[in-house]
PDB file of N, CA and C in Angstrom:
ATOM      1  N   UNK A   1       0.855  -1.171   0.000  1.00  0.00           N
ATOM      2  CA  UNK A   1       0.000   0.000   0.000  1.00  0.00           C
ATOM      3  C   UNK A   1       0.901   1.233   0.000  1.00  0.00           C
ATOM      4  N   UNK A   2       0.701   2.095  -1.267  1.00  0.00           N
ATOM      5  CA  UNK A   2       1.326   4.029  -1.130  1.00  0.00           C
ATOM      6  C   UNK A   2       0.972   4.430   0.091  1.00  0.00           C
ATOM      7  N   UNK A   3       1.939   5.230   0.287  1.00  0.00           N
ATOM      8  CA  UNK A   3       1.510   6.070   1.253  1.00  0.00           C
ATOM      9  C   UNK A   3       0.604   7.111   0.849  1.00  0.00           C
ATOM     10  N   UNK A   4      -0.205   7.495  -0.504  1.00  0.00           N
ATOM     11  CA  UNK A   4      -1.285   8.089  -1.219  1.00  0.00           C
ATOM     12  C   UNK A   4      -2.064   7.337  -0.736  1.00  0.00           C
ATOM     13  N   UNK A   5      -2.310   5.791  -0.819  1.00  0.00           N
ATOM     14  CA  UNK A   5      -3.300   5.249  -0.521  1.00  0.00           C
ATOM     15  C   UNK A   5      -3.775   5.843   0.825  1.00  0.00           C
ATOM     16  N   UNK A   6      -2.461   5.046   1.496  1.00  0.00           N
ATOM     17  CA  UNK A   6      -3.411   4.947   2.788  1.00  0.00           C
ATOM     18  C   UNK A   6      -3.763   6.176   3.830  1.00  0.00           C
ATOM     19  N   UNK A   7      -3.376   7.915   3.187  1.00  0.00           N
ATOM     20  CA  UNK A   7      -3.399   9.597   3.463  1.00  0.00           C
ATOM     21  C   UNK A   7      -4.825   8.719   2.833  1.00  0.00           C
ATOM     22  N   UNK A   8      -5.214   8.506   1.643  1.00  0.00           N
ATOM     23  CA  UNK A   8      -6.689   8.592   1.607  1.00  0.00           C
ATOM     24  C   UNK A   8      -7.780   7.817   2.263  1.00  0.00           C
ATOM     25  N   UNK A   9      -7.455   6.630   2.598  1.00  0.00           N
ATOM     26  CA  UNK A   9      -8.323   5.720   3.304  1.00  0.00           C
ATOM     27  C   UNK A   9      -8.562   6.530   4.446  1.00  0.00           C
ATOM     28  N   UNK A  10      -7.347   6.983   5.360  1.00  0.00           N
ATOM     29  CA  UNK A  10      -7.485   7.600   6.184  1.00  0.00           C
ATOM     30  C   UNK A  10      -8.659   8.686   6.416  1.00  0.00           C
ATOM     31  N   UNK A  11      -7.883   9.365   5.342  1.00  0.00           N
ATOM     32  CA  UNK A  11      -9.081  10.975   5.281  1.00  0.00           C
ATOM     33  C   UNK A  11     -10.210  10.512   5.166  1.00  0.00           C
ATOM     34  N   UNK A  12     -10.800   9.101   4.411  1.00  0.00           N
ATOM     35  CA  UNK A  12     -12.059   8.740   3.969  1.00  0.00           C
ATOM     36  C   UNK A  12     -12.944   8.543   5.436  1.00  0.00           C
ATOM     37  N   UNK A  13     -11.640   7.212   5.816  1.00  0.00           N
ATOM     38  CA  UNK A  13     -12.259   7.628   7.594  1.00  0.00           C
ATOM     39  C   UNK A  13     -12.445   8.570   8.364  1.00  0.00           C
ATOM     40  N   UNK A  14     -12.072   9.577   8.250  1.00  0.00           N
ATOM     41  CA  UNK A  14     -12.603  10.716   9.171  1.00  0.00           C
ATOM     42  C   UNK A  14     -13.190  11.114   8.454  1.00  0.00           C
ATOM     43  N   UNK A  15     -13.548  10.733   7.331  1.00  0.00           N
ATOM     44  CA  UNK A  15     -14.702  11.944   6.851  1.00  0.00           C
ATOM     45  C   UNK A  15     -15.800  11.557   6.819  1.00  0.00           C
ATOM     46  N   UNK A  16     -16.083  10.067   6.874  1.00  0.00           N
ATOM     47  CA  UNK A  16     -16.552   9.098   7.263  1.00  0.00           C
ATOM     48  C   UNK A  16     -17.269   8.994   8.408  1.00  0.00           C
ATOM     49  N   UNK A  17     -16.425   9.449   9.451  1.00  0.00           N
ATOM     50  CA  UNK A  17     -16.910   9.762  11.051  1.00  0.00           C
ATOM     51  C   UNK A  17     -17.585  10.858  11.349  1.00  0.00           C
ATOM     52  N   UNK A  18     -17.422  12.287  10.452  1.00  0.00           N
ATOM     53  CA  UNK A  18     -17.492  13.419  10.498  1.00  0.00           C
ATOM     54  C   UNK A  18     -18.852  13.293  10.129  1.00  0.00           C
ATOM     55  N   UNK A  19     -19.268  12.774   8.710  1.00  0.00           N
ATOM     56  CA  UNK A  19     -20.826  12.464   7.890  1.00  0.00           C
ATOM     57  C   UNK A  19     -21.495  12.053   9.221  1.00  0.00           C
ATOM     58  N   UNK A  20     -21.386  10.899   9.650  1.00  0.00           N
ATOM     59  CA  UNK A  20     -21.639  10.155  11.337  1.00  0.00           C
ATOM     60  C   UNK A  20     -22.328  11.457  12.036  1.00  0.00           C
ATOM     61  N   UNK A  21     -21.679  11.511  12.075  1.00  0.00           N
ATOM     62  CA  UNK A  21     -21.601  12.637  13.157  1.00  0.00           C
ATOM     63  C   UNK A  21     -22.491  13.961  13.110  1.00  0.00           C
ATOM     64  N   UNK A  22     -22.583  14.610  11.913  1.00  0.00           N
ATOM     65  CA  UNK A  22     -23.227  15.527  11.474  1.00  0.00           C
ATOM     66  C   UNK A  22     -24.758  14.927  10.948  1.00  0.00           C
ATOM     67  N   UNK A  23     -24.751  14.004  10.768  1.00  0.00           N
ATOM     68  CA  UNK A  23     -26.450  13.651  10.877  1.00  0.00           C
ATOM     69  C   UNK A  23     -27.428  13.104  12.092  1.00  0.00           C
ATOM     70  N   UNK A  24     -26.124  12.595  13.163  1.00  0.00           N
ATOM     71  CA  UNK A  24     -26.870  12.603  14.041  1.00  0.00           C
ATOM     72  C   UNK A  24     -26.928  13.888  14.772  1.00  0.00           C
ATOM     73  N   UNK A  25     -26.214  15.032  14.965  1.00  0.00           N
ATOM     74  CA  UNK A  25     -26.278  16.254  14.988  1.00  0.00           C
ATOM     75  C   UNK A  25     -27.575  17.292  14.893  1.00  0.00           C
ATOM     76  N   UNK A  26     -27.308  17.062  13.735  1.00  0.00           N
ATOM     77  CA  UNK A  26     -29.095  17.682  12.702  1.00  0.00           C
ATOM     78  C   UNK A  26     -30.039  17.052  13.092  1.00  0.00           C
ATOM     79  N   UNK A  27     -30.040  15.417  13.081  1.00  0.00           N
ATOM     80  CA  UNK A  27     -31.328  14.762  13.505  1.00  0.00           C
ATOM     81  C   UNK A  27     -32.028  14.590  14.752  1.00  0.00           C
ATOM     82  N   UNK A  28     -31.051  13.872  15.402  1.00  0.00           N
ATOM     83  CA  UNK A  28     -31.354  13.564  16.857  1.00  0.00           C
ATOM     84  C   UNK A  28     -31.291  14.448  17.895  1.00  0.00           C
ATOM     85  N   UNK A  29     -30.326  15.558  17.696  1.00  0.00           N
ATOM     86  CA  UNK A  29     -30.571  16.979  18.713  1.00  0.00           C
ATOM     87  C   UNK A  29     -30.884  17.805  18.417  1.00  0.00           C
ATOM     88  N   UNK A  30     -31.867  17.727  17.016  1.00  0.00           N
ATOM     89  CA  UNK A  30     -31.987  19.023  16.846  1.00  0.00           C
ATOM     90  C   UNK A  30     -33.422  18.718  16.219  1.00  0.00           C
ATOM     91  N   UNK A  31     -34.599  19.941  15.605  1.00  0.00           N
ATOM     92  CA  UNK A  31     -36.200  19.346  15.274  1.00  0.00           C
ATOM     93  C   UNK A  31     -35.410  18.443  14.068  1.00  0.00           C
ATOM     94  N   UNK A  32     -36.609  17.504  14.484  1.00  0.00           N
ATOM     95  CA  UNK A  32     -36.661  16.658  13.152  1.00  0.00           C
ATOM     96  C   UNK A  32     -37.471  17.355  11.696  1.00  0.00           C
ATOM     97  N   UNK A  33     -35.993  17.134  10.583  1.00  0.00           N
ATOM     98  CA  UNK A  33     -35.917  17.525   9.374  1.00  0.00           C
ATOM     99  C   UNK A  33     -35.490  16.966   8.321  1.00  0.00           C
ATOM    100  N   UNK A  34     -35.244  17.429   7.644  1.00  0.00           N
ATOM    101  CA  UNK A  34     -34.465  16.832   5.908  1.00  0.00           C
ATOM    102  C   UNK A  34     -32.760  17.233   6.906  1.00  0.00           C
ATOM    103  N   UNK A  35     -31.896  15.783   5.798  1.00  0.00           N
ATOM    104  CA  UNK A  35     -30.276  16.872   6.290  1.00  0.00           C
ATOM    105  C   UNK A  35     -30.206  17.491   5.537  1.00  0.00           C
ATOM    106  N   UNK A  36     -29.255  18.413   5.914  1.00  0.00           N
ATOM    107  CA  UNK A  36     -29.071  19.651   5.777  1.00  0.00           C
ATOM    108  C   UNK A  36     -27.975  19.196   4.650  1.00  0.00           C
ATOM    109  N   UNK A  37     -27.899  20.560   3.550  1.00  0.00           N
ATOM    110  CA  UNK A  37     -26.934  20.046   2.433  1.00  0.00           C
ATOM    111  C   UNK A  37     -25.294  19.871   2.714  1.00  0.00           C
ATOM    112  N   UNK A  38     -24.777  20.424   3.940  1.00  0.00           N
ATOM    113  CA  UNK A  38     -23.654  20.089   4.391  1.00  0.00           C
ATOM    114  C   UNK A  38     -23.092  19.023   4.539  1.00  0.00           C
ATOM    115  N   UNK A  39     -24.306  18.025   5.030  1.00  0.00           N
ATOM    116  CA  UNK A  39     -23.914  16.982   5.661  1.00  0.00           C
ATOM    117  C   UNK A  39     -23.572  16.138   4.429  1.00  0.00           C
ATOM    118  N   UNK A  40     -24.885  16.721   3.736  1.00  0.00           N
ATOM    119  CA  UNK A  40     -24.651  15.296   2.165  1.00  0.00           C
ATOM    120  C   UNK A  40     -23.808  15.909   1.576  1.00  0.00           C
ATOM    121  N   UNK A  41     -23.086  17.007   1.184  1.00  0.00           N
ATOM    122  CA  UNK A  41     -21.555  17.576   0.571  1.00  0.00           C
ATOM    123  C   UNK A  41     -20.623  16.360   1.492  1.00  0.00           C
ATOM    124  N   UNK A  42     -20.979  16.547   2.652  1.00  0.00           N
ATOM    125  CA  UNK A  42     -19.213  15.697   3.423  1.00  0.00           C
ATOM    126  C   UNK A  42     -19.612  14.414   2.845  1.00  0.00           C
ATOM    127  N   UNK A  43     -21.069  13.560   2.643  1.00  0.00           N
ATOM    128  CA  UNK A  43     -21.442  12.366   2.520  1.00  0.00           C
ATOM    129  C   UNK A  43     -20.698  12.016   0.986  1.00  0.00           C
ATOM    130  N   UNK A  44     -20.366  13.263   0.282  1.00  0.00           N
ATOM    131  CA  UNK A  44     -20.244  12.886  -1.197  1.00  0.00           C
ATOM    132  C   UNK A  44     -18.586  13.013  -1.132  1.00  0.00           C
ATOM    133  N   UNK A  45     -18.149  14.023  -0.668  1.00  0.00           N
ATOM    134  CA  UNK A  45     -16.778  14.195  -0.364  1.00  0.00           C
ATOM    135  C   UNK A  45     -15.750  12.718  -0.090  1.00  0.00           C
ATOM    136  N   UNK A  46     -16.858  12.464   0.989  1.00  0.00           N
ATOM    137  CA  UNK A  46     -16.451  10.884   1.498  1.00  0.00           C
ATOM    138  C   UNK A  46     -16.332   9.900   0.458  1.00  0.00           C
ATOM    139  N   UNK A  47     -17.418   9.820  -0.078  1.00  0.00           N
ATOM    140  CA  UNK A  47     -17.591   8.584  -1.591  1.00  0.00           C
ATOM    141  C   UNK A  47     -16.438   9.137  -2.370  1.00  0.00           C
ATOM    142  N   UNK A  48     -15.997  10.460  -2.534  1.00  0.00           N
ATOM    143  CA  UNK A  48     -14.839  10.755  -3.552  1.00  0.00           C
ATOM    144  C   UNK A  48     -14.198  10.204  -3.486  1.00  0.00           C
ATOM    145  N   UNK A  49     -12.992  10.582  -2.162  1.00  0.00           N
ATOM    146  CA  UNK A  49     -12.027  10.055  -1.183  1.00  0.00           C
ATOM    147  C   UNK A  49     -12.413   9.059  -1.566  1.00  0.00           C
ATOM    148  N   UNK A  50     -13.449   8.097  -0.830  1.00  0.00           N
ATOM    149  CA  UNK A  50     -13.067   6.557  -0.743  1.00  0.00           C
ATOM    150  C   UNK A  50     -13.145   6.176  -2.141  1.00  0.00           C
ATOM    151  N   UNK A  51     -12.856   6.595  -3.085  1.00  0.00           N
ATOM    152  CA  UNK A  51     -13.245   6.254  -4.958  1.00  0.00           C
ATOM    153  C   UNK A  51     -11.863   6.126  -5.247  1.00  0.00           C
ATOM    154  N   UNK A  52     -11.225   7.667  -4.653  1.00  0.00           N
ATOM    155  CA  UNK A  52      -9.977   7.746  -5.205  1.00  0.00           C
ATOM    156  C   UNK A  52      -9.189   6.607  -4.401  1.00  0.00           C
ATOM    157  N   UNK A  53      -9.571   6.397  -3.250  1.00  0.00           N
ATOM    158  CA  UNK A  53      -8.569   5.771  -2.469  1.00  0.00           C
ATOM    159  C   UNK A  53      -8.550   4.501  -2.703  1.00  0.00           C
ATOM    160  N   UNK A  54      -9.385   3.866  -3.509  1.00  0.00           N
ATOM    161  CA  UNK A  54      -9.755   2.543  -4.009  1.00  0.00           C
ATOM    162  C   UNK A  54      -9.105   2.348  -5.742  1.00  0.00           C
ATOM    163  N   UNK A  55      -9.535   3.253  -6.252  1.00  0.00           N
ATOM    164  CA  UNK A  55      -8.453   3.277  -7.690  1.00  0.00           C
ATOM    165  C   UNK A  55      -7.085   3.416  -7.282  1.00  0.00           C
ATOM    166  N   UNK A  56      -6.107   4.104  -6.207  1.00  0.00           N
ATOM    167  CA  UNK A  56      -5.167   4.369  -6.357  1.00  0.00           C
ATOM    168  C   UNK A  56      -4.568   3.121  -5.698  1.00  0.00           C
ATOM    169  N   UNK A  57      -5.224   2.156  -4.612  1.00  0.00           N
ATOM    170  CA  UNK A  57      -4.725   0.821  -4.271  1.00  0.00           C
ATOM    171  C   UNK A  57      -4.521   0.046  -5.626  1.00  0.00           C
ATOM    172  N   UNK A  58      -5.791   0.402  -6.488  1.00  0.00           N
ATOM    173  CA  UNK A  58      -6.030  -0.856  -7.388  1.00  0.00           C
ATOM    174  C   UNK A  58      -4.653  -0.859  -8.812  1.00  0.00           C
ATOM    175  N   UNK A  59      -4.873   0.581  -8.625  1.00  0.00           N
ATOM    176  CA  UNK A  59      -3.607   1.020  -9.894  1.00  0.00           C
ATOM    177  C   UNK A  59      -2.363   0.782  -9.990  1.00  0.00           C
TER     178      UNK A  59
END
């Protein structure tokens, strides 16, 4: 494993934790709503990361 790889797996995991985190945030302590578009930006951010970090193992 690069050390590219695994800076991204990494980041994927915390960003990963962060998504986690920010929907139970919005949801559970706060009125119940739609999430908020932040959360699904980090949710997509995350799928990037973990995209790239999966082509660059595979490559």
């Amino acid at each position: 494993m690069s050390a590219l790889t695994f800076v991204l797996v990494l980041l994927a995991g915390i960003l990963f934790f962060a998504s986690i985190i920010g929907i139970y945030i919005t949801n559970v302590t706060a009125k119940p709503g739609g999430i908020p578009r932040w959360v699904l930006g980090l949710g997509l951010a995350t799928l990037l990361v973990g995209a790239a970090a999966l082509i660059s193992a595979v490559v």
